[in-house]
C-alpha atoms as a PDB file:
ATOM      1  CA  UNK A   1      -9.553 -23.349 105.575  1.00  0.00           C
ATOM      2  CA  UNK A   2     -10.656 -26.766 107.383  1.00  0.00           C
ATOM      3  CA  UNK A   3     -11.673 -29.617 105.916  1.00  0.00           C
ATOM      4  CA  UNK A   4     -13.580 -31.830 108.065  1.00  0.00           C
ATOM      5  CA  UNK A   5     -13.298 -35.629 106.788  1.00  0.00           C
ATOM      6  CA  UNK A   6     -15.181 -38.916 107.416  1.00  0.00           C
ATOM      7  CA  UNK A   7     -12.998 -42.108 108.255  1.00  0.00           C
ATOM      8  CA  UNK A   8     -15.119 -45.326 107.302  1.00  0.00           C
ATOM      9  CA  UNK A   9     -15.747 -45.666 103.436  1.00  0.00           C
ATOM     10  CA  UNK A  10     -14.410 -42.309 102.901  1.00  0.00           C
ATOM     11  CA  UNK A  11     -10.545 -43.014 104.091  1.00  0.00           C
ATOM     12  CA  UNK A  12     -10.385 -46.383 105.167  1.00  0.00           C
ATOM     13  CA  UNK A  13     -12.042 -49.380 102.925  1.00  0.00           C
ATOM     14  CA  UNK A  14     -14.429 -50.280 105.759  1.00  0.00           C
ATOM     15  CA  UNK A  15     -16.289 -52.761 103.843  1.00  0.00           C
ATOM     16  CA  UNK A  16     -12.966 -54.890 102.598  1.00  0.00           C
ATOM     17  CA  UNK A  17     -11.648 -54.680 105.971  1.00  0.00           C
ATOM     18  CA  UNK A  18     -15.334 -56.593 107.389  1.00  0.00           C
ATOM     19  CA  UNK A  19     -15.118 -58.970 104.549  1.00  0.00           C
ATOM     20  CA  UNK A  20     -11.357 -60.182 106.102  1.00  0.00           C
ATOM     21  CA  UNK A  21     -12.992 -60.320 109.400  1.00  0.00           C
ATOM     22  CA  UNK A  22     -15.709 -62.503 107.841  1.00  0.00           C
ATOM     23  CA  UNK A  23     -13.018 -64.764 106.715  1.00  0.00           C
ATOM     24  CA  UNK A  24     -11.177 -64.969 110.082  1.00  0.00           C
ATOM     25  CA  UNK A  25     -14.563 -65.868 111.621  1.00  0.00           C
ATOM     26  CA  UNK A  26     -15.554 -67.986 109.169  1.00  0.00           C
ATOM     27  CA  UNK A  27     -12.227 -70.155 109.665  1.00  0.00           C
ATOM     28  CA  UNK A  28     -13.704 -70.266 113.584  1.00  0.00           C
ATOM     29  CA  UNK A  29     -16.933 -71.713 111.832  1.00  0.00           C
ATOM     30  CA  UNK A  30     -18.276 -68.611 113.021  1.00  0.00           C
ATOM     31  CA  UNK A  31     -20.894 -65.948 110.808  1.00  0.00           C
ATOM     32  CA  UNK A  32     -19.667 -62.535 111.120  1.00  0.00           C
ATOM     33  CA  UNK A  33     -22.061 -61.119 109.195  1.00  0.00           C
ATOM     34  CA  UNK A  34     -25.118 -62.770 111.256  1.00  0.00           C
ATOM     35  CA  UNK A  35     -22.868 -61.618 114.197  1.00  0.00           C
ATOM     36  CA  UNK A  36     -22.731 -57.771 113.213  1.00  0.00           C
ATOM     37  CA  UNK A  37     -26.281 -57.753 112.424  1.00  0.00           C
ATOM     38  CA  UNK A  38     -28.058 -59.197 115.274  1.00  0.00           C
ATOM     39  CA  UNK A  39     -25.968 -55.926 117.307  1.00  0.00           C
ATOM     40  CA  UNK A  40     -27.142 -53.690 115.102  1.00  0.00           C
ATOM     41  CA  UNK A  41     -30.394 -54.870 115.130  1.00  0.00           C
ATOM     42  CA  UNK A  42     -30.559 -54.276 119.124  1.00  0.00           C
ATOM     43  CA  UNK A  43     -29.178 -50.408 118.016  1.00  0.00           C
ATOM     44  CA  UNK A  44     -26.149 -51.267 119.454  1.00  0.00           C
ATOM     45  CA  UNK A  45     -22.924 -49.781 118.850  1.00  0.00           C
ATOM     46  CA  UNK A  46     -20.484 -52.269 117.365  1.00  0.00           C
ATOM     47  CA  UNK A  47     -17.628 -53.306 119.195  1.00  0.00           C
ATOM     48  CA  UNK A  48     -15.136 -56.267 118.976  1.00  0.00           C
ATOM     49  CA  UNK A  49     -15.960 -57.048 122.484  1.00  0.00           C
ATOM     50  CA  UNK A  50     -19.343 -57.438 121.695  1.00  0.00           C
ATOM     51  CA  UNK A  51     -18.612 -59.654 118.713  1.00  0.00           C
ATOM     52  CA  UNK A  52     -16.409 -61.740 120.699  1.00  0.00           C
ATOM     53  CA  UNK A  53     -18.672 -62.436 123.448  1.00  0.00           C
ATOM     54  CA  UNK A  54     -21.856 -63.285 120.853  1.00  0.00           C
ATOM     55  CA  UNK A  55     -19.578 -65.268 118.792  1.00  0.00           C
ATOM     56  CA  UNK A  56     -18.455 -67.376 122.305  1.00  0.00           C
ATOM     57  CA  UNK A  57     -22.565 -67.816 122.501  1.00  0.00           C
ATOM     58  CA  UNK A  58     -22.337 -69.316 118.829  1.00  0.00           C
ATOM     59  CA  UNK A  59     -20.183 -71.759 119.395  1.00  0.00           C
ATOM     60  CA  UNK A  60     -19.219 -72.549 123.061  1.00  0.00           C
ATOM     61  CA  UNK A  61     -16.090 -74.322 121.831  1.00  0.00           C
ATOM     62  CA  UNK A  62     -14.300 -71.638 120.444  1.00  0.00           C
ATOM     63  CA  UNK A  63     -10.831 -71.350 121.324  1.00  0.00           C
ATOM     64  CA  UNK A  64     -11.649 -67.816 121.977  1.00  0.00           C
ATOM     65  CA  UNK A  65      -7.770 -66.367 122.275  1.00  0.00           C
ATOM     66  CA  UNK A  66      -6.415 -67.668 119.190  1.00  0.00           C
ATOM     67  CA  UNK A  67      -9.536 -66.265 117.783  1.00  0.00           C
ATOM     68  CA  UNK A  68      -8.505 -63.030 119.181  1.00  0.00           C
ATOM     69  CA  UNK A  69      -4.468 -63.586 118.213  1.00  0.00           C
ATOM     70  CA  UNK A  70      -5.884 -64.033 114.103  1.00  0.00           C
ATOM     71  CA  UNK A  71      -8.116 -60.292 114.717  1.00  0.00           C
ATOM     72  CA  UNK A  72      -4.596 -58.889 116.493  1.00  0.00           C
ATOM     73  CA  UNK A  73      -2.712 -59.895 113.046  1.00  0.00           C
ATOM     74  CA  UNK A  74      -5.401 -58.013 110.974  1.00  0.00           C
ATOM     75  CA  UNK A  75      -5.050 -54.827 112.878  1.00  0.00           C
ATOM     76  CA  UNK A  76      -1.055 -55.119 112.168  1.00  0.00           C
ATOM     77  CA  UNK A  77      -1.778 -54.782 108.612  1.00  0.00           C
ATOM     78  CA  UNK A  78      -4.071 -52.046 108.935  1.00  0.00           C
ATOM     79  CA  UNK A  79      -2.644 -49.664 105.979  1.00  0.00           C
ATOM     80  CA  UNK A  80      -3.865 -52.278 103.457  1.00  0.00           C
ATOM     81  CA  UNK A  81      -7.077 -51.155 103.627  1.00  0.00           C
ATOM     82  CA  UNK A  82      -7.075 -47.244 102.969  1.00  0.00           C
ATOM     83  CA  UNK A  83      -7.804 -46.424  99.999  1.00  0.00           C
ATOM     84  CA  UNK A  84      -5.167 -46.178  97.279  1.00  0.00           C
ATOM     85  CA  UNK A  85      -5.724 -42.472  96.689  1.00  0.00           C
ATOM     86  CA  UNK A  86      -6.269 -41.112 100.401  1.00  0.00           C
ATOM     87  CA  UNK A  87      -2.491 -40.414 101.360  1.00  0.00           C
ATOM     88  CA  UNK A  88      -1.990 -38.521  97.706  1.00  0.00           C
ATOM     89  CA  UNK A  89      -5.385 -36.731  98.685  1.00  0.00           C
ATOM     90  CA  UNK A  90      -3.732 -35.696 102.283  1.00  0.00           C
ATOM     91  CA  UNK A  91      -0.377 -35.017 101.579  1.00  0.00           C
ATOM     92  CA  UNK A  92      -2.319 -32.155  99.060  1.00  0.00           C
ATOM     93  CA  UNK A  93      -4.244 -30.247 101.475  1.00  0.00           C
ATOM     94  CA  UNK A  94      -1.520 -31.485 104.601  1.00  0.00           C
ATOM     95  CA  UNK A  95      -0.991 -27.130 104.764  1.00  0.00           C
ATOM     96  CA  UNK A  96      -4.784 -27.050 105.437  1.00  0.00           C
ATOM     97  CA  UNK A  97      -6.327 -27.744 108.481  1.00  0.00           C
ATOM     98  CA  UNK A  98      -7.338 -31.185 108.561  1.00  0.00           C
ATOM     99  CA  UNK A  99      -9.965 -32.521 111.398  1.00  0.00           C
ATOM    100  CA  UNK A 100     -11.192 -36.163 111.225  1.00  0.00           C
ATOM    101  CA  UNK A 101     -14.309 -37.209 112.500  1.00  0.00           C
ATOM    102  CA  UNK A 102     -15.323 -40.338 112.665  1.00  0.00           C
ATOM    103  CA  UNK A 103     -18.632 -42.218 114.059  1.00  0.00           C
ATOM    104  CA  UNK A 104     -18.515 -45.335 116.206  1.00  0.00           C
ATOM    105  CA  UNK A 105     -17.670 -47.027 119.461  1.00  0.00           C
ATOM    106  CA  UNK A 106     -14.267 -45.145 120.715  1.00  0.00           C
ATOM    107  CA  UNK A 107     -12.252 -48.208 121.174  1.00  0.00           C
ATOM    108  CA  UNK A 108     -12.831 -50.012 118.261  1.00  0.00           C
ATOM    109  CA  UNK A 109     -12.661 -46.591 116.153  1.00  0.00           C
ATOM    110  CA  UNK A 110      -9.491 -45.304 117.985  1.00  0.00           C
ATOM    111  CA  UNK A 111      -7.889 -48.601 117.581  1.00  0.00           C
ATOM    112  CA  UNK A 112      -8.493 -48.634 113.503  1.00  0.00           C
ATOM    113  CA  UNK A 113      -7.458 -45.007 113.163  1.00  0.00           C
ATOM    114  CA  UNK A 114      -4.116 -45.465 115.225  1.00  0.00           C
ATOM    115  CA  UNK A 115      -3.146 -48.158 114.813  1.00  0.00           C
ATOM    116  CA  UNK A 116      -2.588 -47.048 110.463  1.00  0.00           C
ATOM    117  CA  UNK A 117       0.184 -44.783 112.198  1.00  0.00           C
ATOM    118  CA  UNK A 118       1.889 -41.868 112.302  1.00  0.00           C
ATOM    119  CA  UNK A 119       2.068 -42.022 108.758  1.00  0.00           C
ATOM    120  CA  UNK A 120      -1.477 -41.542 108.847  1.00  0.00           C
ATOM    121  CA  UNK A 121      -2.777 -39.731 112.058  1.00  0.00           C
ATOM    122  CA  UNK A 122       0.255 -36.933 111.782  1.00  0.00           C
ATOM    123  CA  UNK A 123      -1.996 -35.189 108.857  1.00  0.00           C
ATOM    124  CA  UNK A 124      -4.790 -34.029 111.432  1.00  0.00           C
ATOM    125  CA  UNK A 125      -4.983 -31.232 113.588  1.00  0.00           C
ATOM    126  CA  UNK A 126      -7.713 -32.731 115.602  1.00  0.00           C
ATOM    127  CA  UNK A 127      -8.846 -36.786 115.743  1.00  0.00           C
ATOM    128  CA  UNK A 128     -12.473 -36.782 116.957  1.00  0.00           C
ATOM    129  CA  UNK A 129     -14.333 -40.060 117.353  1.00  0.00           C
ATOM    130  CA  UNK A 130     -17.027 -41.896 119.319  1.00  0.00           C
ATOM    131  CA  UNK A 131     -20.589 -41.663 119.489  1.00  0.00           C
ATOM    132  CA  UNK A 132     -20.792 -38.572 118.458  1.00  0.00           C
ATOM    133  CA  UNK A 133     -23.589 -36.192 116.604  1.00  0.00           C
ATOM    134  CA  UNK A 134     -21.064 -34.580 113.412  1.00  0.00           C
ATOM    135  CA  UNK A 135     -23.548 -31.556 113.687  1.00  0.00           C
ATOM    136  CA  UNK A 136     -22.943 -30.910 117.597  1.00  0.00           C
ATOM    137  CA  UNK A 137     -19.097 -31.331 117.316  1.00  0.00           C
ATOM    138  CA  UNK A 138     -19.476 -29.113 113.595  1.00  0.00           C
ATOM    139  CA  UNK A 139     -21.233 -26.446 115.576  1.00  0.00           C
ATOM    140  CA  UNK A 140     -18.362 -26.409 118.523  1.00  0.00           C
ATOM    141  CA  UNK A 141     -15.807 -25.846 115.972  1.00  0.00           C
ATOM    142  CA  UNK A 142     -17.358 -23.237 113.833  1.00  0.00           C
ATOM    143  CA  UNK A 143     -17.790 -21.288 117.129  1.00  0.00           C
ATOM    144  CA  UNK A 144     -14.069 -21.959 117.725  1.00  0.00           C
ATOM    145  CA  UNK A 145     -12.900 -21.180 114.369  1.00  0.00           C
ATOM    146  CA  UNK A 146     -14.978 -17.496 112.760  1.00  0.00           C
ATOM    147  CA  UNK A 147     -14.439 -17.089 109.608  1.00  0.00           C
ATOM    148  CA  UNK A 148     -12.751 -19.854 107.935  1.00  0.00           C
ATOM    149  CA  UNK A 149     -13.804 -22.133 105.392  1.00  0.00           C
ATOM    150  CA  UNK A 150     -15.163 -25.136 105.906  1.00  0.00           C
ATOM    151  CA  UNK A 151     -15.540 -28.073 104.246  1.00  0.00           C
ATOM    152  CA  UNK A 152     -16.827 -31.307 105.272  1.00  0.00           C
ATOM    153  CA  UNK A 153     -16.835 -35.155 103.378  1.00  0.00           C
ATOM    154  CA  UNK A 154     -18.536 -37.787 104.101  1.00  0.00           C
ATOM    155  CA  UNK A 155     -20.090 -40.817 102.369  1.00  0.00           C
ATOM    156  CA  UNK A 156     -23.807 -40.884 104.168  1.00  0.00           C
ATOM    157  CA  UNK A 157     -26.463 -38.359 102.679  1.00  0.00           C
ATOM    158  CA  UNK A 158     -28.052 -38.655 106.228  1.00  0.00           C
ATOM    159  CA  UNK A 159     -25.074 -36.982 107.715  1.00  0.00           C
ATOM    160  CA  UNK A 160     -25.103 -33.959 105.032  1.00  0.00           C
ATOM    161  CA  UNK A 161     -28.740 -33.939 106.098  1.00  0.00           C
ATOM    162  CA  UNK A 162     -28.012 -32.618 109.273  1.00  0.00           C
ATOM    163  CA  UNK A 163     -25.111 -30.266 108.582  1.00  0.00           C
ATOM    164  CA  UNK A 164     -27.553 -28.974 106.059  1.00  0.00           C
ATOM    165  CA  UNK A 165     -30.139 -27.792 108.011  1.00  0.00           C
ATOM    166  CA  UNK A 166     -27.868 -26.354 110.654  1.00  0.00           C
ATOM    167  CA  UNK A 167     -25.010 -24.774 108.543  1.00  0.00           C
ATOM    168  CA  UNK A 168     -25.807 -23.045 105.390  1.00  0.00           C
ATOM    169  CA  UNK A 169     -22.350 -22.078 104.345  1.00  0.00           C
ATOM    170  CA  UNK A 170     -20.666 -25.506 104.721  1.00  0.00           C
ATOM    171  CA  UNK A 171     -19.381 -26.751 101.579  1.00  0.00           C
ATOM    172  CA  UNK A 172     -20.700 -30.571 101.866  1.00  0.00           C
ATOM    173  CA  UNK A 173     -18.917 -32.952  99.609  1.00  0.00           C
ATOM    174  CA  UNK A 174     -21.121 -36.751  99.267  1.00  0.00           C
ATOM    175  CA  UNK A 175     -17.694 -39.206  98.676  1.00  0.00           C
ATOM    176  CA  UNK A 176     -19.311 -42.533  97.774  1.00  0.00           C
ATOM    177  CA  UNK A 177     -16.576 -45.288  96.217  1.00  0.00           C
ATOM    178  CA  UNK A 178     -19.283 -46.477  93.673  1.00  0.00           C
ATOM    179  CA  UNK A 179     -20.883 -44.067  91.220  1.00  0.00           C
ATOM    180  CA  UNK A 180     -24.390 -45.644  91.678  1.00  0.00           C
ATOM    181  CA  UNK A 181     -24.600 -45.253  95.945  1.00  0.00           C
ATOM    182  CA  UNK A 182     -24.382 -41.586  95.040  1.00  0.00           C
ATOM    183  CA  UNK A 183     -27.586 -39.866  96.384  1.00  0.00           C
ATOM    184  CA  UNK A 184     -29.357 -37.968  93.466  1.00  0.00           C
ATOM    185  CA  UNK A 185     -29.664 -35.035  96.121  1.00  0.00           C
ATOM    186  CA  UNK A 186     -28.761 -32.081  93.879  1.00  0.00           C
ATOM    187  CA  UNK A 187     -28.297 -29.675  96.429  1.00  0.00           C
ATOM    188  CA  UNK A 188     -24.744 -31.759  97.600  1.00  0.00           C
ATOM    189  CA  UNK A 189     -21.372 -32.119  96.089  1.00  0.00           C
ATOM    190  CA  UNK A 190     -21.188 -36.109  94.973  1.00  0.00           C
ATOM    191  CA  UNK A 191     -17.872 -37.461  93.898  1.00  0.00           C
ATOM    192  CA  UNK A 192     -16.128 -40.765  93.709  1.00  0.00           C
ATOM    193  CA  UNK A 193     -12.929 -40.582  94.584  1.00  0.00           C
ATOM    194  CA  UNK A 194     -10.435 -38.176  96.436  1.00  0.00           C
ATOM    195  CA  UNK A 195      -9.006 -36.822  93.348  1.00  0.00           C
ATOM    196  CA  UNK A 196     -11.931 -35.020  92.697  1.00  0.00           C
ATOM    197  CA  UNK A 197     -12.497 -33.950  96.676  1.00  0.00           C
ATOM    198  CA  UNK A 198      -9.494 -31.970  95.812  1.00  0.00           C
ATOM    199  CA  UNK A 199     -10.515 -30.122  92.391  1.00  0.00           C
ATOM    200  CA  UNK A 200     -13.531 -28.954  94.311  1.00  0.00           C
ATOM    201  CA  UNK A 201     -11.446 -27.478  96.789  1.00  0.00           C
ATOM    202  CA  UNK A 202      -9.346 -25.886  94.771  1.00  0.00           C
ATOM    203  CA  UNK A 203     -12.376 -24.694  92.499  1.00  0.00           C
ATOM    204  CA  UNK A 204     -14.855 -23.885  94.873  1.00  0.00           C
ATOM    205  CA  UNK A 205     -13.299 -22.400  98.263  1.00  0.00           C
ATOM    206  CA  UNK A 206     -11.478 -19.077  98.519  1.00  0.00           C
ATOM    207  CA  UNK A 207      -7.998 -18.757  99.381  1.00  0.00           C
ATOM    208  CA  UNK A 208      -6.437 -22.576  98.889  1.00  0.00           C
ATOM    209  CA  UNK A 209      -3.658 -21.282  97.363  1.00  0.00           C
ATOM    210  CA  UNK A 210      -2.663 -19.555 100.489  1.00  0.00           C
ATOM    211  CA  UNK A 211      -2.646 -22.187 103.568  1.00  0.00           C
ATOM    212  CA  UNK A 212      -4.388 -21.202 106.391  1.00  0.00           C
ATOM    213  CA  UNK A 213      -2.726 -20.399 109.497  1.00  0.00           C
ATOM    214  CA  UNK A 214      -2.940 -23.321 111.993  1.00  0.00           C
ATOM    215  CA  UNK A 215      -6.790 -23.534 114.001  1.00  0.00           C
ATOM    216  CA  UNK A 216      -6.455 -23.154 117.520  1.00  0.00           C
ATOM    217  CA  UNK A 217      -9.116 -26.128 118.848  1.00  0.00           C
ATOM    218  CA  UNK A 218      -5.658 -28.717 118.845  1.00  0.00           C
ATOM    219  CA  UNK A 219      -2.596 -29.287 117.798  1.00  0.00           C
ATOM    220  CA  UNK A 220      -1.238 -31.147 114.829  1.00  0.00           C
ATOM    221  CA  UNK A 221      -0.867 -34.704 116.072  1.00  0.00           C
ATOM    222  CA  UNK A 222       3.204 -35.734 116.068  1.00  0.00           C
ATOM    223  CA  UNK A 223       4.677 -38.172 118.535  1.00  0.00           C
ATOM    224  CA  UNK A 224       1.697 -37.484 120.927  1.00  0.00           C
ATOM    225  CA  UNK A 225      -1.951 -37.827 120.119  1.00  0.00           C
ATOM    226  CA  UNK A 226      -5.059 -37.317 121.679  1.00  0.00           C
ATOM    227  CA  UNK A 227      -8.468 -38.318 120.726  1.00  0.00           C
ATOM    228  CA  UNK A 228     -11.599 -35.988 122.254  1.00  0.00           C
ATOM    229  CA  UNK A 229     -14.213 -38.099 122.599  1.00  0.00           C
ATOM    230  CA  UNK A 230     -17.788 -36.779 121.934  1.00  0.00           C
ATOM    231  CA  UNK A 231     -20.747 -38.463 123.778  1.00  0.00           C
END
């Protein structure tokens, strides 16, 4: 079986982790928020670099590298924000193969992901992240992988959207940390919290009580990792 898992909001507590940002800007008399919007309102990728270089157009007095030293704390302390149930929920399907996929610019993304560890990253098989298209990289590993069981989590409907249409026998899981953000889509698997990701596993997908044999698209990440990268 593989279980394909989203990192932001579905792992990692995305939104707390902005909200410390905010502060840390905010102490620069900097607005993070107005910061992050005004990229994603050009339908840019966010990046730290990008931030950093707006936020020196905010306020042209910035003291730009201690700026940077107060984000390099943050990112020491990264395992604060996953969320309190996601290493139970890994260490329970760890025989499984486990593939995370995760959405966003590569060096911001590979530096949130990594830098949580080996305590962390040693659970997947595969780490896939940039600017990807989850149904193009889904498709290249269900051609790699015939005949297993697949399940994939993630917390945007728009996502299971496109896996939908594509893949019919994907089990798609909705994983939204608040009850009401749950889409009222019947035709998807919503659920809260990890705890119940697992149930449904168990429940719903043939043979979990008999690990799979490793996949062959990568090995489990130990001492040496490597991201693919998915443009």
């Amino acid at each position: 079986m593989i279980i394909i898992l989203d990192f932001d909001d579905v792992l990692f507590n995305t939104l707390r982790f902005k909200k410390e940002l905010a502060i840390i800007f905010q102490r620069y008399k900097l607005d993070f928020q107005k910061i992050y919007n005004k990229i994603k309102s050009n339908k840019n990728i966010f990046s730290l670099e990008k931030c950093l270089n707006l936020a020196q157009k905010e306020n042209k007095n910035i003291d730009i590298k201690k700026l940077n030293k107060s984000i390099d704390r943050l990112f020491e302390n990264l395992n604060q924000f996953l969320y309190s149930d996601t290493l139970d929920f890994l260490n329970s399907v760890q025989d499984y193969n486990l593939i995370l996929l995760s959405w966003g610019e590569e060096k911001f993304q590979k530096r949130k992901i990594y830098g949580l560890g080996k305590e962390f990253t040693s659970f997947f098989n595969k780490i896939i992240t940039g600017p990807l298209e989850k149904n193009k990289v889904l498709d290249k590993i269900l051609k790699s992988c015939k005949d297993k069981s697949i399940v994939f989590i993630d917390d945007k409907i728009s996502e299971l959207e496109k896996i939908r249409t594509r893949f019919k026998n994907v089990i798609l899981i909705q994983l939204k940390r608040s009850a009401n953000r749950l889409s009222t889509e019947k035709k998807y698997i919503k659920v809260t919290n990890l705890s119940e990701v697992e149930k449904i596993i168990k429940k719903n997908v043939p043979g979990t009580t008999t690990p799979n044999s490793p996949i062959s698209i990568g090995p489990k990440n130990t001492g040496k990792q490597k991201i693919n990268n998915i443009n």
